[in-house]
PDB file of N, CA and C in Angstrom:
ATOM      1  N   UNK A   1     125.742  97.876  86.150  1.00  0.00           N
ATOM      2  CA  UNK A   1     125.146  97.775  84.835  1.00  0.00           C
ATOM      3  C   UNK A   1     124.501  96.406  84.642  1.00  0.00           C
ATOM      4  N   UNK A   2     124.972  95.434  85.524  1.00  0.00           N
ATOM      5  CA  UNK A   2     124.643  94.006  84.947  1.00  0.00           C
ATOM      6  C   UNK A   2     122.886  93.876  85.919  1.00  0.00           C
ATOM      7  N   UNK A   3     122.389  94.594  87.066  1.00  0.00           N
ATOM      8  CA  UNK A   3     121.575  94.855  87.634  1.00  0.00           C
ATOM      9  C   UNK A   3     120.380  95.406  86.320  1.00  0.00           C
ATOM     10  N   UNK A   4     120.684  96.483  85.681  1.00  0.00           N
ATOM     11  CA  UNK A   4     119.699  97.163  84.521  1.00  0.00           C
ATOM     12  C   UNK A   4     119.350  95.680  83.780  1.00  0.00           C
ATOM     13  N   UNK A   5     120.360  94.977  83.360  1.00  0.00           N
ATOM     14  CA  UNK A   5     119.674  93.413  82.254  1.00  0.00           C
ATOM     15  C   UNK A   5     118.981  92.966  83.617  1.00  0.00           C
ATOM     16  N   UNK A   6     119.257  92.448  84.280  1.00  0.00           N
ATOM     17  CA  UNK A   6     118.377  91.592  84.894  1.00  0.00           C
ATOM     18  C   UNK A   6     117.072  92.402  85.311  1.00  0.00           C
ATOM     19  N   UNK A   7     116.742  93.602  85.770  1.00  0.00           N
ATOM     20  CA  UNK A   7     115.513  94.360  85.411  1.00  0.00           C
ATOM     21  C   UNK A   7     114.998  94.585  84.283  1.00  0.00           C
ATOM     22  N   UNK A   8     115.573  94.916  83.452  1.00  0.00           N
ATOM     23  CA  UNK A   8     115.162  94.623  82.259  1.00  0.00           C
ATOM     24  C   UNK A   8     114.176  93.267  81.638  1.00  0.00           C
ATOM     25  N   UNK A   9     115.050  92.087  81.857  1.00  0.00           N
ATOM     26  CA  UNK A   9     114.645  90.566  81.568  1.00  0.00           C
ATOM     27  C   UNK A   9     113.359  90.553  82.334  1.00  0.00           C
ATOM     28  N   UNK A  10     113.205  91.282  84.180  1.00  0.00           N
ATOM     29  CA  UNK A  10     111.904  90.308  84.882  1.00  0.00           C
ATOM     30  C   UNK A  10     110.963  91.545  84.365  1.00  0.00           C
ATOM     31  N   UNK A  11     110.948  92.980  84.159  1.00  0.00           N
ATOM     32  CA  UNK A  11     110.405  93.721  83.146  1.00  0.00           C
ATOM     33  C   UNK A  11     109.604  93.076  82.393  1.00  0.00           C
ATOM     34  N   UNK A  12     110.311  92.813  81.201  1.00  0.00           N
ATOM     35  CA  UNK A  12     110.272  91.982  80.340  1.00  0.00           C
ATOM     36  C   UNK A  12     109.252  90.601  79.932  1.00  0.00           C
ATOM     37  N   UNK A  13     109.283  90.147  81.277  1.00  0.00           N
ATOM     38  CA  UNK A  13     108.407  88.784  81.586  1.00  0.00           C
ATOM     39  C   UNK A  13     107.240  89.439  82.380  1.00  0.00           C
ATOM     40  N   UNK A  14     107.184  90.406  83.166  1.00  0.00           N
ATOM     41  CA  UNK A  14     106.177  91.054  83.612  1.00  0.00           C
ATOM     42  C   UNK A  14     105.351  91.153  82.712  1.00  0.00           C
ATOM     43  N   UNK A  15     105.552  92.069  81.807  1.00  0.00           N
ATOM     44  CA  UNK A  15     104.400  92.604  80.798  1.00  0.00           C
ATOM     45  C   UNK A  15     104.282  91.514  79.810  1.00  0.00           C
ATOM     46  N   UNK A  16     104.751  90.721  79.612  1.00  0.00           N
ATOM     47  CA  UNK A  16     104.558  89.373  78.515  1.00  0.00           C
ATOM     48  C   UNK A  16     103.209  88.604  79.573  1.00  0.00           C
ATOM     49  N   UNK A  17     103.722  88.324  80.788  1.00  0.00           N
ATOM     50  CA  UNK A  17     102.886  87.660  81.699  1.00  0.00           C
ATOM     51  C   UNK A  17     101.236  88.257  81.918  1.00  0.00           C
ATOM     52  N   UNK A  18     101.696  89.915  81.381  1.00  0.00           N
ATOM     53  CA  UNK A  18     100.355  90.421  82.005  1.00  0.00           C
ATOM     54  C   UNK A  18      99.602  90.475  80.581  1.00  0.00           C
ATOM     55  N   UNK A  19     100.708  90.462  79.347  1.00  0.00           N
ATOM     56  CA  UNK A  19      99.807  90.524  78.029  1.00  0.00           C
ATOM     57  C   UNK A  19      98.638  89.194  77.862  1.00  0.00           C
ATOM     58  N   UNK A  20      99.698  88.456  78.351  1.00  0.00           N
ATOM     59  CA  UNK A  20      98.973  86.780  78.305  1.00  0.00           C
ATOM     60  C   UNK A  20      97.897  86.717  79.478  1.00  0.00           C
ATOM     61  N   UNK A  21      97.752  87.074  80.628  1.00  0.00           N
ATOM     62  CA  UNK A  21      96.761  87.289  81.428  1.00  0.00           C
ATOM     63  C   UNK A  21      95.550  87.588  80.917  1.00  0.00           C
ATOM     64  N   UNK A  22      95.582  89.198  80.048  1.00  0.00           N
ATOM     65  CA  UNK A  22      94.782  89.674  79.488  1.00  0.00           C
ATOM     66  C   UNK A  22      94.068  89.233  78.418  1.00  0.00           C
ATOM     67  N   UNK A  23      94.891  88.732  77.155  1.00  0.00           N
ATOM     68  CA  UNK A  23      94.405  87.851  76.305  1.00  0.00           C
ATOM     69  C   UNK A  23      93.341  86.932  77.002  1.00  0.00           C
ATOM     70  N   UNK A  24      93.769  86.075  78.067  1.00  0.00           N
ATOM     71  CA  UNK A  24      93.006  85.138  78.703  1.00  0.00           C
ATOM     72  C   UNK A  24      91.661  85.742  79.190  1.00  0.00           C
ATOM     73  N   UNK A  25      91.949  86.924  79.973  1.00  0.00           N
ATOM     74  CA  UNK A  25      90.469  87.463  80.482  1.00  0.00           C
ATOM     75  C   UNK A  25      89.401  88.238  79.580  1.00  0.00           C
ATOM     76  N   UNK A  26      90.204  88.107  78.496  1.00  0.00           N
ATOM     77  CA  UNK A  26      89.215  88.865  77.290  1.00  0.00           C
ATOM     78  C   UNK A  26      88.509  87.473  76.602  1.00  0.00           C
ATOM     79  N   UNK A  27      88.742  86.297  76.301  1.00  0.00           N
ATOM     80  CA  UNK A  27      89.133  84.946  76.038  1.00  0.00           C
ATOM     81  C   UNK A  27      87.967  84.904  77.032  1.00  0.00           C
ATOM     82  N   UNK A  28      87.521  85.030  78.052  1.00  0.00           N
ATOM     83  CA  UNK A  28      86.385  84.587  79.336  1.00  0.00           C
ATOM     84  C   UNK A  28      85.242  85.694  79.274  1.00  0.00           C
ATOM     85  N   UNK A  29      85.325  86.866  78.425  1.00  0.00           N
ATOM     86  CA  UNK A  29      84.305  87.488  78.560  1.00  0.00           C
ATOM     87  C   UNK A  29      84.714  89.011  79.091  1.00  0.00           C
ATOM     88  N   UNK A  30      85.824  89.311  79.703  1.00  0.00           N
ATOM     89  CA  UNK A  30      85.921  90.635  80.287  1.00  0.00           C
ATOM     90  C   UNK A  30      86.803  91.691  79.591  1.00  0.00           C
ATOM     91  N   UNK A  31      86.418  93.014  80.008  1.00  0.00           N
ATOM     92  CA  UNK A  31      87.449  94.205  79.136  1.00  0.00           C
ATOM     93  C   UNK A  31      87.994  94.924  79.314  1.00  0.00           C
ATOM     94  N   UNK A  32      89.875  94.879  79.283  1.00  0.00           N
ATOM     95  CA  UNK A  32      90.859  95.578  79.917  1.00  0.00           C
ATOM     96  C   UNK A  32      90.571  96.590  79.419  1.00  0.00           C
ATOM     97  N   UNK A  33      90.893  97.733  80.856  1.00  0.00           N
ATOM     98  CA  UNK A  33      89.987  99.207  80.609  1.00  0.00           C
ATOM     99  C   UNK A  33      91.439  99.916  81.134  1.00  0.00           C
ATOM    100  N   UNK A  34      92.928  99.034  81.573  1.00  0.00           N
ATOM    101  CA  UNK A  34      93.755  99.823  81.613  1.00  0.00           C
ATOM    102  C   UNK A  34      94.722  98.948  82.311  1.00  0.00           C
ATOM    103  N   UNK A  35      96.037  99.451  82.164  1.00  0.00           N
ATOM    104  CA  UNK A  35      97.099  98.413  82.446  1.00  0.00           C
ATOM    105  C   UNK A  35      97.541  99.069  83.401  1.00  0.00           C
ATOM    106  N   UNK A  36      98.909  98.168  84.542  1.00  0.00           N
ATOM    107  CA  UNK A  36      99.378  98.763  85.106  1.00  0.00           C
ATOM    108  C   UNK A  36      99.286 100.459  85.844  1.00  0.00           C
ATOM    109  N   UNK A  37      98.246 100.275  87.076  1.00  0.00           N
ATOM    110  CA  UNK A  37      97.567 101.659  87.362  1.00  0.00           C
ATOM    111  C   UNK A  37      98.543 102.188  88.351  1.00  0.00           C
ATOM    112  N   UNK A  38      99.276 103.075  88.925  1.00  0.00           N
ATOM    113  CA  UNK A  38      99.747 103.105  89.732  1.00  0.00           C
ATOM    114  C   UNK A  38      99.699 104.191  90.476  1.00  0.00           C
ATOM    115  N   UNK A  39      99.162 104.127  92.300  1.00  0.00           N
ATOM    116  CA  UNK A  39      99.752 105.459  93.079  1.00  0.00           C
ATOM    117  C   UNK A  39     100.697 104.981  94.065  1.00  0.00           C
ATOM    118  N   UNK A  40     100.807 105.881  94.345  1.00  0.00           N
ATOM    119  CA  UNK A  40     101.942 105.743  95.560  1.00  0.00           C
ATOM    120  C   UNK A  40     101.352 104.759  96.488  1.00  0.00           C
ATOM    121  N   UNK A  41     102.187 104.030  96.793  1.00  0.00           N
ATOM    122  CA  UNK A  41     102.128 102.797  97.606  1.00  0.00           C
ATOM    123  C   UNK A  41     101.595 101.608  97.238  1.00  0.00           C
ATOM    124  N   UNK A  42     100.946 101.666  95.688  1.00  0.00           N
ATOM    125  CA  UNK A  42      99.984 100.585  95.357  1.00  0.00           C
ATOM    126  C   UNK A  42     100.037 100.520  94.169  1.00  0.00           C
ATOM    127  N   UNK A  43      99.770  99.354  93.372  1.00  0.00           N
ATOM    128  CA  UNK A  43     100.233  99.320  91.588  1.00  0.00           C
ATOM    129  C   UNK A  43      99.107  98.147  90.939  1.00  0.00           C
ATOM    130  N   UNK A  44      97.960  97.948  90.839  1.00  0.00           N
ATOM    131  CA  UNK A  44      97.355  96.790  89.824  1.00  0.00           C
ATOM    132  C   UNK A  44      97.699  96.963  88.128  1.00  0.00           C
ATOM    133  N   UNK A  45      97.627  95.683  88.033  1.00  0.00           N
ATOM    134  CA  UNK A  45      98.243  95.112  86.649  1.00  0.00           C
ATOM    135  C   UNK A  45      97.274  95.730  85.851  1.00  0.00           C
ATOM    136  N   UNK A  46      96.362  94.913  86.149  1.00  0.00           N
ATOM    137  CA  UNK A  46      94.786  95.263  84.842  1.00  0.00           C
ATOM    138  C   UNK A  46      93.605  95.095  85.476  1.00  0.00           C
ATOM    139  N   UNK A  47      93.477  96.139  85.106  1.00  0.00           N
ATOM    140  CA  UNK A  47      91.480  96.732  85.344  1.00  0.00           C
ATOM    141  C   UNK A  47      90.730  96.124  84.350  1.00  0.00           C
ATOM    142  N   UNK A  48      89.604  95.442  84.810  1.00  0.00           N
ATOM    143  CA  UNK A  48      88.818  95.382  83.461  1.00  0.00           C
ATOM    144  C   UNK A  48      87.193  95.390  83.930  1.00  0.00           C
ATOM    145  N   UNK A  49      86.668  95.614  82.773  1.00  0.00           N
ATOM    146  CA  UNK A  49      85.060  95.117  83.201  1.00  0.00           C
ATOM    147  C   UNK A  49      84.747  94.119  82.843  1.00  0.00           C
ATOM    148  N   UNK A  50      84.061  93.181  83.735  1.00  0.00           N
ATOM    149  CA  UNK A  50      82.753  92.319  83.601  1.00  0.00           C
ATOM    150  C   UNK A  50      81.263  92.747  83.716  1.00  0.00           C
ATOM    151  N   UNK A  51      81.067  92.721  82.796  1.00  0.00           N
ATOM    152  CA  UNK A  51      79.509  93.686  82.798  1.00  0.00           C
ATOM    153  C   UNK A  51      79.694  94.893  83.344  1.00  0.00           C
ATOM    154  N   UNK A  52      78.953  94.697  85.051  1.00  0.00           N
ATOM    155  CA  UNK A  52      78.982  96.346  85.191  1.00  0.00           C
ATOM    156  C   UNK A  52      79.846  96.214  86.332  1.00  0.00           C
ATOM    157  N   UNK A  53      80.566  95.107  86.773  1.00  0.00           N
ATOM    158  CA  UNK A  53      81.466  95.049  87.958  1.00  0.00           C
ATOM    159  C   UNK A  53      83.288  95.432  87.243  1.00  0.00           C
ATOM    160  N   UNK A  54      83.601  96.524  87.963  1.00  0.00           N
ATOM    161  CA  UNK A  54      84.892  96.868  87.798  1.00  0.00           C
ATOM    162  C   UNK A  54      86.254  95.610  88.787  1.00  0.00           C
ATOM    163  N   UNK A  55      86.909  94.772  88.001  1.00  0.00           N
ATOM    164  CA  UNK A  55      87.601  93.886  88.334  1.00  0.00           C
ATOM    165  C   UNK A  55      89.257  94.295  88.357  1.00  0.00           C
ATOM    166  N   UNK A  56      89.383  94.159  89.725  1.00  0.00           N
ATOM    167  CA  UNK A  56      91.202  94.544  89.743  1.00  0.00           C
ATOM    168  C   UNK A  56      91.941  92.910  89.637  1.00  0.00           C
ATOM    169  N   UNK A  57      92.556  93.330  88.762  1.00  0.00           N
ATOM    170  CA  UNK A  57      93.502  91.932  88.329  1.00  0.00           C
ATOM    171  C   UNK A  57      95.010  92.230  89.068  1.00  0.00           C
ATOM    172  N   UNK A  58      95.130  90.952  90.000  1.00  0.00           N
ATOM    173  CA  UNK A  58      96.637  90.821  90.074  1.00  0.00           C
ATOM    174  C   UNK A  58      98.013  89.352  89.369  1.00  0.00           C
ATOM    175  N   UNK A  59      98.566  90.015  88.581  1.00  0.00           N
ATOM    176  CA  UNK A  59      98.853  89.085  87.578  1.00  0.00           C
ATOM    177  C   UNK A  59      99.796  88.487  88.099  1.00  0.00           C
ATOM    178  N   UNK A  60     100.771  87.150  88.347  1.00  0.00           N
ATOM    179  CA  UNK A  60     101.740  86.508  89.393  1.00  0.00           C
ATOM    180  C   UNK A  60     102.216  85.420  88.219  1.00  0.00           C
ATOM    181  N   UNK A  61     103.686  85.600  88.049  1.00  0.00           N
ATOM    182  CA  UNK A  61     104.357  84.766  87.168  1.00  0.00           C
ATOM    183  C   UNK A  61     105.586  83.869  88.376  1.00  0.00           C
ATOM    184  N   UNK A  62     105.930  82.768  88.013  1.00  0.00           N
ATOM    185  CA  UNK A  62     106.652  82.006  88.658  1.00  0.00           C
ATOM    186  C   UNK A  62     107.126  81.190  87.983  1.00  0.00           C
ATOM    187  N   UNK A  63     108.543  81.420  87.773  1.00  0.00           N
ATOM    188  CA  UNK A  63     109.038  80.426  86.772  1.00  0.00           C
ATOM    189  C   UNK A  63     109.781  78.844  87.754  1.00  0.00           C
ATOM    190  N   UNK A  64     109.896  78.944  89.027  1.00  0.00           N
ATOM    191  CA  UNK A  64     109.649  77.659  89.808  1.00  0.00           C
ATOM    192  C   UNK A  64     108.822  77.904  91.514  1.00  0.00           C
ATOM    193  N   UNK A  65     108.718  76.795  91.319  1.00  0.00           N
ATOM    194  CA  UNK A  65     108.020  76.714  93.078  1.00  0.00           C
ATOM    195  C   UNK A  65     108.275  76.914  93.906  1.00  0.00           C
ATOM    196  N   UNK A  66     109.811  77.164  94.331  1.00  0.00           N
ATOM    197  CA  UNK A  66     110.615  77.084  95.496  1.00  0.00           C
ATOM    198  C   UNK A  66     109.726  77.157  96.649  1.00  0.00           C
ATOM    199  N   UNK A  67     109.420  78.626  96.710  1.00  0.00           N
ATOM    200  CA  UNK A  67     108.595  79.126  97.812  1.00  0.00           C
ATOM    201  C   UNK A  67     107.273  79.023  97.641  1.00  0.00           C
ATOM    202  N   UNK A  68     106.491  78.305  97.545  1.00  0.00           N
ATOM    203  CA  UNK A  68     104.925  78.076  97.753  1.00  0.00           C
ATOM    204  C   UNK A  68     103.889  78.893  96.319  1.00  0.00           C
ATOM    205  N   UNK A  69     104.821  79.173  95.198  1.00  0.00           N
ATOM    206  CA  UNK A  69     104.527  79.023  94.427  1.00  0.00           C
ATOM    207  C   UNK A  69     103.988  80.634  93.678  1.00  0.00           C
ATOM    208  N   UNK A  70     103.434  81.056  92.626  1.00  0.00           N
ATOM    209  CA  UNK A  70     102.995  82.322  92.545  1.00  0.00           C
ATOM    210  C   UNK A  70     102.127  82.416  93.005  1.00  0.00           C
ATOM    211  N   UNK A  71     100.560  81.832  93.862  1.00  0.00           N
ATOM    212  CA  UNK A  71      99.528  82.023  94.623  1.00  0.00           C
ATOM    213  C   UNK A  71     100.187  83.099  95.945  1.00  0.00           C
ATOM    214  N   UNK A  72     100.995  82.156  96.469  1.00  0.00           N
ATOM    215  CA  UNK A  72     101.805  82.498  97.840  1.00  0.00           C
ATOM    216  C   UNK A  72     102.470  83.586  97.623  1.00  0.00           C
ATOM    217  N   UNK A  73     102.961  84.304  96.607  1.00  0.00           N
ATOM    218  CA  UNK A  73     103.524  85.417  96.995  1.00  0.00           C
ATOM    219  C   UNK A  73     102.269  86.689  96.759  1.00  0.00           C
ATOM    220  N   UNK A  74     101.492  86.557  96.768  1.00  0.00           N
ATOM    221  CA  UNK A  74     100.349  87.430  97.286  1.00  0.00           C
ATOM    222  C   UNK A  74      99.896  87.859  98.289  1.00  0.00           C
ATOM    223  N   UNK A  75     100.602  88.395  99.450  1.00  0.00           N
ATOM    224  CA  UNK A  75     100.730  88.480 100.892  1.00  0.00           C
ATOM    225  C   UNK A  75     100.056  89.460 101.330  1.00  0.00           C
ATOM    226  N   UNK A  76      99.338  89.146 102.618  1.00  0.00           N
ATOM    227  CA  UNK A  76      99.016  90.152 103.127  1.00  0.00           C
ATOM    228  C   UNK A  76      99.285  91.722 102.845  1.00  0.00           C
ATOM    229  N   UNK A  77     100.749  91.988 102.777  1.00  0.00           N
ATOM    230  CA  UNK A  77     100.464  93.240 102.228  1.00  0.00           C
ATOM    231  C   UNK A  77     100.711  93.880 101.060  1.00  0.00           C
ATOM    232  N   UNK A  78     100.805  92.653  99.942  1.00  0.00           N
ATOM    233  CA  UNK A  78     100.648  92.942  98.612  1.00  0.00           C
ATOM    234  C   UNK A  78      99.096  93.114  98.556  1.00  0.00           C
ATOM    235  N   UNK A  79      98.343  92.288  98.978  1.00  0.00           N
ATOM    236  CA  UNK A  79      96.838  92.641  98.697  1.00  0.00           C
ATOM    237  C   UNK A  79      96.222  94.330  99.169  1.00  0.00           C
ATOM    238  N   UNK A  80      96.966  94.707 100.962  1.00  0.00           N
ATOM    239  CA  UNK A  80      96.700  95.831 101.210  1.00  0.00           C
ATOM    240  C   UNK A  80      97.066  96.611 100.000  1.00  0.00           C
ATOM    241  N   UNK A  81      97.991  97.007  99.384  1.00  0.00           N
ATOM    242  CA  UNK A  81      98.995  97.454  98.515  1.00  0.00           C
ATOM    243  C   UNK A  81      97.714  97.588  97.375  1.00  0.00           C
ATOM    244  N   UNK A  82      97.330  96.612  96.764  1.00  0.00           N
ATOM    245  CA  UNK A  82      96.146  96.401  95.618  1.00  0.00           C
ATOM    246  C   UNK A  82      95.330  97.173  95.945  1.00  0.00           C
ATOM    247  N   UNK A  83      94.365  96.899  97.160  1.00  0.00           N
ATOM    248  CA  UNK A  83      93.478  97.744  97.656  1.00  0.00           C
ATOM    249  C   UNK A  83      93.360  99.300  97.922  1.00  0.00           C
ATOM    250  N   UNK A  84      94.733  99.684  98.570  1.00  0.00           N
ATOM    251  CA  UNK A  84      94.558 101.025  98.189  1.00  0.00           C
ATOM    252  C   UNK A  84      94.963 101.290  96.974  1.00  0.00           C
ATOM    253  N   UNK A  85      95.632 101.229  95.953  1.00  0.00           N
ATOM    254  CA  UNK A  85      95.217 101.768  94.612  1.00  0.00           C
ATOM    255  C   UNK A  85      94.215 101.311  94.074  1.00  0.00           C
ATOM    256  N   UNK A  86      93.363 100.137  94.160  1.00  0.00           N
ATOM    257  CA  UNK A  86      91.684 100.297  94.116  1.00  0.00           C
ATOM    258  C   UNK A  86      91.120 101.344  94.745  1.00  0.00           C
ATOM    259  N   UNK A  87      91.298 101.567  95.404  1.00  0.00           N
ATOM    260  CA  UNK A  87      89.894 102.962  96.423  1.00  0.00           C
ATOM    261  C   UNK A  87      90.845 104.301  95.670  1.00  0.00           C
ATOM    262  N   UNK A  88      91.873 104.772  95.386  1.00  0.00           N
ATOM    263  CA  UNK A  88      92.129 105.832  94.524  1.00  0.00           C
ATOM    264  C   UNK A  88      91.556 105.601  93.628  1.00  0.00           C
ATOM    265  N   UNK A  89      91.341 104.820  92.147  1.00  0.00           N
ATOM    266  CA  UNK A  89      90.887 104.254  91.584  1.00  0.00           C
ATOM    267  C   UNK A  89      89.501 104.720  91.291  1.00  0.00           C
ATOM    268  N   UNK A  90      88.709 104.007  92.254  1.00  0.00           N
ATOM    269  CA  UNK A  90      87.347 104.207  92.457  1.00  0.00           C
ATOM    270  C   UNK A  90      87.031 105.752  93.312  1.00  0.00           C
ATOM    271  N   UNK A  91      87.869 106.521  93.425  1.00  0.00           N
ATOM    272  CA  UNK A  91      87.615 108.015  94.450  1.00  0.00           C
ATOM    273  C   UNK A  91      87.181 108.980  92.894  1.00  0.00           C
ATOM    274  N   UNK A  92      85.759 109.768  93.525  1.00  0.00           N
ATOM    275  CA  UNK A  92      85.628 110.043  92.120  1.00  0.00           C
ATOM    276  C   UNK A  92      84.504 109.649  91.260  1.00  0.00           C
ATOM    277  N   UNK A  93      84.834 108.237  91.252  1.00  0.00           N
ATOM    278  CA  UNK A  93      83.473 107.517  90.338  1.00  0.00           C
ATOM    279  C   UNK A  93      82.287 106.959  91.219  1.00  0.00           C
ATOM    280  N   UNK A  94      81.509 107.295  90.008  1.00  0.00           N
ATOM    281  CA  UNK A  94      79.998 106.320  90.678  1.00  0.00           C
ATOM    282  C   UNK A  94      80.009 104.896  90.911  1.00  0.00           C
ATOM    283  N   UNK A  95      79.273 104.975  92.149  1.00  0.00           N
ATOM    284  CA  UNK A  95      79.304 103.479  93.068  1.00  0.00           C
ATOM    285  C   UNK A  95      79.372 102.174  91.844  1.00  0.00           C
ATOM    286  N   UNK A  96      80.034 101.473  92.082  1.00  0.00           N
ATOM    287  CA  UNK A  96      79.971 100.433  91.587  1.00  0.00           C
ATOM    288  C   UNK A  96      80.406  99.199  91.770  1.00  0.00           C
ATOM    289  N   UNK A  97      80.134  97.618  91.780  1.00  0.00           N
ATOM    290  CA  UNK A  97      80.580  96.842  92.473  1.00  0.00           C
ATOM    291  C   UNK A  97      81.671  96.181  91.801  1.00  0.00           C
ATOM    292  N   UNK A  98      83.123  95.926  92.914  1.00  0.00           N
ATOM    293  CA  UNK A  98      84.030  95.542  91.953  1.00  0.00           C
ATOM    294  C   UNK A  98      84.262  94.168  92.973  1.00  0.00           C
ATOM    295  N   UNK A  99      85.541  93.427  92.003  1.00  0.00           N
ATOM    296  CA  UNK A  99      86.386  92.324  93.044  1.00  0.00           C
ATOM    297  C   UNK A  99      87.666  92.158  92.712  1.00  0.00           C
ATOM    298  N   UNK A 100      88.155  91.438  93.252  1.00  0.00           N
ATOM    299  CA  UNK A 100      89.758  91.367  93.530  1.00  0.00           C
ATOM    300  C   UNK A 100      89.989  90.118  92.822  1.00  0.00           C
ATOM    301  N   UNK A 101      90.678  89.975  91.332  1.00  0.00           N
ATOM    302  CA  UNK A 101      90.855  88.567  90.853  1.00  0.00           C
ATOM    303  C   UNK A 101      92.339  88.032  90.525  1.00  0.00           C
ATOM    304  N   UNK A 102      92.586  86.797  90.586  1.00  0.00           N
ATOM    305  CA  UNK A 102      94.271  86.751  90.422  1.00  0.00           C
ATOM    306  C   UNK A 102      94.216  85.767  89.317  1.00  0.00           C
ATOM    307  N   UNK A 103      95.276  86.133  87.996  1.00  0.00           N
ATOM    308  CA  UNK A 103      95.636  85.309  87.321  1.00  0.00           C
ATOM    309  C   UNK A 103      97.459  84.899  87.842  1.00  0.00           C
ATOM    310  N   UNK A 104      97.352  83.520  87.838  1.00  0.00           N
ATOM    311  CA  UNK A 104      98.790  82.714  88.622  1.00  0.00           C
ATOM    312  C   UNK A 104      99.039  82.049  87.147  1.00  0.00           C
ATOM    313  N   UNK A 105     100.393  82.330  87.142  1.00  0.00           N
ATOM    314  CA  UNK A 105     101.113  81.548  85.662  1.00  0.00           C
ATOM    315  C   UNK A 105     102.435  80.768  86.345  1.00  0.00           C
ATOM    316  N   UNK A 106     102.318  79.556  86.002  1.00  0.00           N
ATOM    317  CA  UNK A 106     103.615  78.625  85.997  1.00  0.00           C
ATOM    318  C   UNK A 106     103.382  77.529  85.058  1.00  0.00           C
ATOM    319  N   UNK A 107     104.844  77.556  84.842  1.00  0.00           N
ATOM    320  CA  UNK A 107     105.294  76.243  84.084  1.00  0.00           C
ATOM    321  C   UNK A 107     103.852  76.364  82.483  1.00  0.00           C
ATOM    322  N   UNK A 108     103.872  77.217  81.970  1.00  0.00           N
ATOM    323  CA  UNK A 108     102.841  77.415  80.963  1.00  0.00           C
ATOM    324  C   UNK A 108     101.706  76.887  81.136  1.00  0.00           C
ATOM    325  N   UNK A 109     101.119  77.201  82.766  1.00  0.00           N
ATOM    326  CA  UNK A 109      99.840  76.609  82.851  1.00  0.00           C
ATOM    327  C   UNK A 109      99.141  78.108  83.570  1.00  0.00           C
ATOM    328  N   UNK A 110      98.179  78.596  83.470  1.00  0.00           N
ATOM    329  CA  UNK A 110      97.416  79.740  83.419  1.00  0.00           C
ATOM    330  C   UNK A 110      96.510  79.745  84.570  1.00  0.00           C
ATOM    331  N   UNK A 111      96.029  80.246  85.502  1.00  0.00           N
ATOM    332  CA  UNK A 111      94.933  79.753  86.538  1.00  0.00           C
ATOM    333  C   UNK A 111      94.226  81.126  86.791  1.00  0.00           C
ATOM    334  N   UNK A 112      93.058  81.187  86.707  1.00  0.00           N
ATOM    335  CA  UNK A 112      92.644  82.514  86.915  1.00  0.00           C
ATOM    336  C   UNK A 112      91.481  82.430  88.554  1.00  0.00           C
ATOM    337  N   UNK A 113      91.969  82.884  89.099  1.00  0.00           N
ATOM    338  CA  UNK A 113      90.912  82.664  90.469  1.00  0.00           C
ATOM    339  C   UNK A 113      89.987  84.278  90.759  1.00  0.00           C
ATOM    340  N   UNK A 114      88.930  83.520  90.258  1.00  0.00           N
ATOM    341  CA  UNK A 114      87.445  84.792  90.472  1.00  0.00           C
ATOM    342  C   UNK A 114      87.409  84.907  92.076  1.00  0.00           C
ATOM    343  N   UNK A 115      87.359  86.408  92.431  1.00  0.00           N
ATOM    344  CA  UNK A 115      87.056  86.660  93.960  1.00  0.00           C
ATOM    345  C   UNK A 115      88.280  86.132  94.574  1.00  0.00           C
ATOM    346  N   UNK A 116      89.428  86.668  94.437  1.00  0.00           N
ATOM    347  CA  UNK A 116      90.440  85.776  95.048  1.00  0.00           C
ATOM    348  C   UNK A 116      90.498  86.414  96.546  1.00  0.00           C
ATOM    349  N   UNK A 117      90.358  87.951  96.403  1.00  0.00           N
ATOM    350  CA  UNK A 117      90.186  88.104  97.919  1.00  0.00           C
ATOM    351  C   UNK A 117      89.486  89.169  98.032  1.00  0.00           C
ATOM    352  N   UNK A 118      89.230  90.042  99.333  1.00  0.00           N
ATOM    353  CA  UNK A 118      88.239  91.223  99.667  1.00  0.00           C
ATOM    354  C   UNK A 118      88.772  91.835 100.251  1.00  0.00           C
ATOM    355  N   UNK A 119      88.214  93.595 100.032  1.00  0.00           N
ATOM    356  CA  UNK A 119      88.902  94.842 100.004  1.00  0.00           C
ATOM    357  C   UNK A 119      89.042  94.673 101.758  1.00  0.00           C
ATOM    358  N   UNK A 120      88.446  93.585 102.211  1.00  0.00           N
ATOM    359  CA  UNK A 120      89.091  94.059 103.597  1.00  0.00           C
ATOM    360  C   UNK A 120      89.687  92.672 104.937  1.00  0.00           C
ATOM    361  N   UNK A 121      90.105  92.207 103.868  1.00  0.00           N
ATOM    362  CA  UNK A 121      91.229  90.490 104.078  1.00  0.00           C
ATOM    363  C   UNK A 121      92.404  91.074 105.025  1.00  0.00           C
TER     364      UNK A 121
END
């Protein structure tokens, strides 16, 4: 039972982290078109548009550095992971150009990196 609070709590900070993400990318010009997408094997936070480019957001909270920080836990196959629920995503719709962007939160400082990586890194 004491496992459910502590899912609960990083829950909890997840979607606070991704509300505040969003605020921020609306705050720069772009428009969450949907939260947390998920298929099997793959999960992005927030979709949004910039103009006519469809943008997959991956949102990364870190409440210390230990390990190389919230950039660093974006790994190789968390990005694969992103990517294929991008191409489900996009299966279906008309061509359109998207990118891969990361908002990193620590210590109440916000970093949003445009083009952080490509559908085929």
């Amino acid at each position: 039972m004491m496992q459910a609070k502590t899912d609960d709590t990083t829950t909890t900070r997840g979607r606070e982290a991704e509300a505040l993400a969003a605020r921020h990318l609306e705050g720069g010009g772009l428009r969450v078109i949907e939260r947390n997408f998920r298929v099997r094997g793959g999960e992005i936070d927030l979709i949004c548009r910039d103009g006519r480019t469809l943008v997959f957001v991956e949102v990364r909270q870190r409440s210390r550095n230990d390990f190389g920080g919230a950039g660093a836990s974006i790994t190789a196959p968390k990005r694969r992971r992103i990517v294929l629920a991008a191409r489900h995503y996009l299966a279906g719709k008309a061509d359109c150009d998207c990118r891969f962007d990361c908002v990193l939160i620590y210590g109440g400082q916000l970093e949003w990196i445009r083009n952080a990586f490509a559908a085929d890194d």
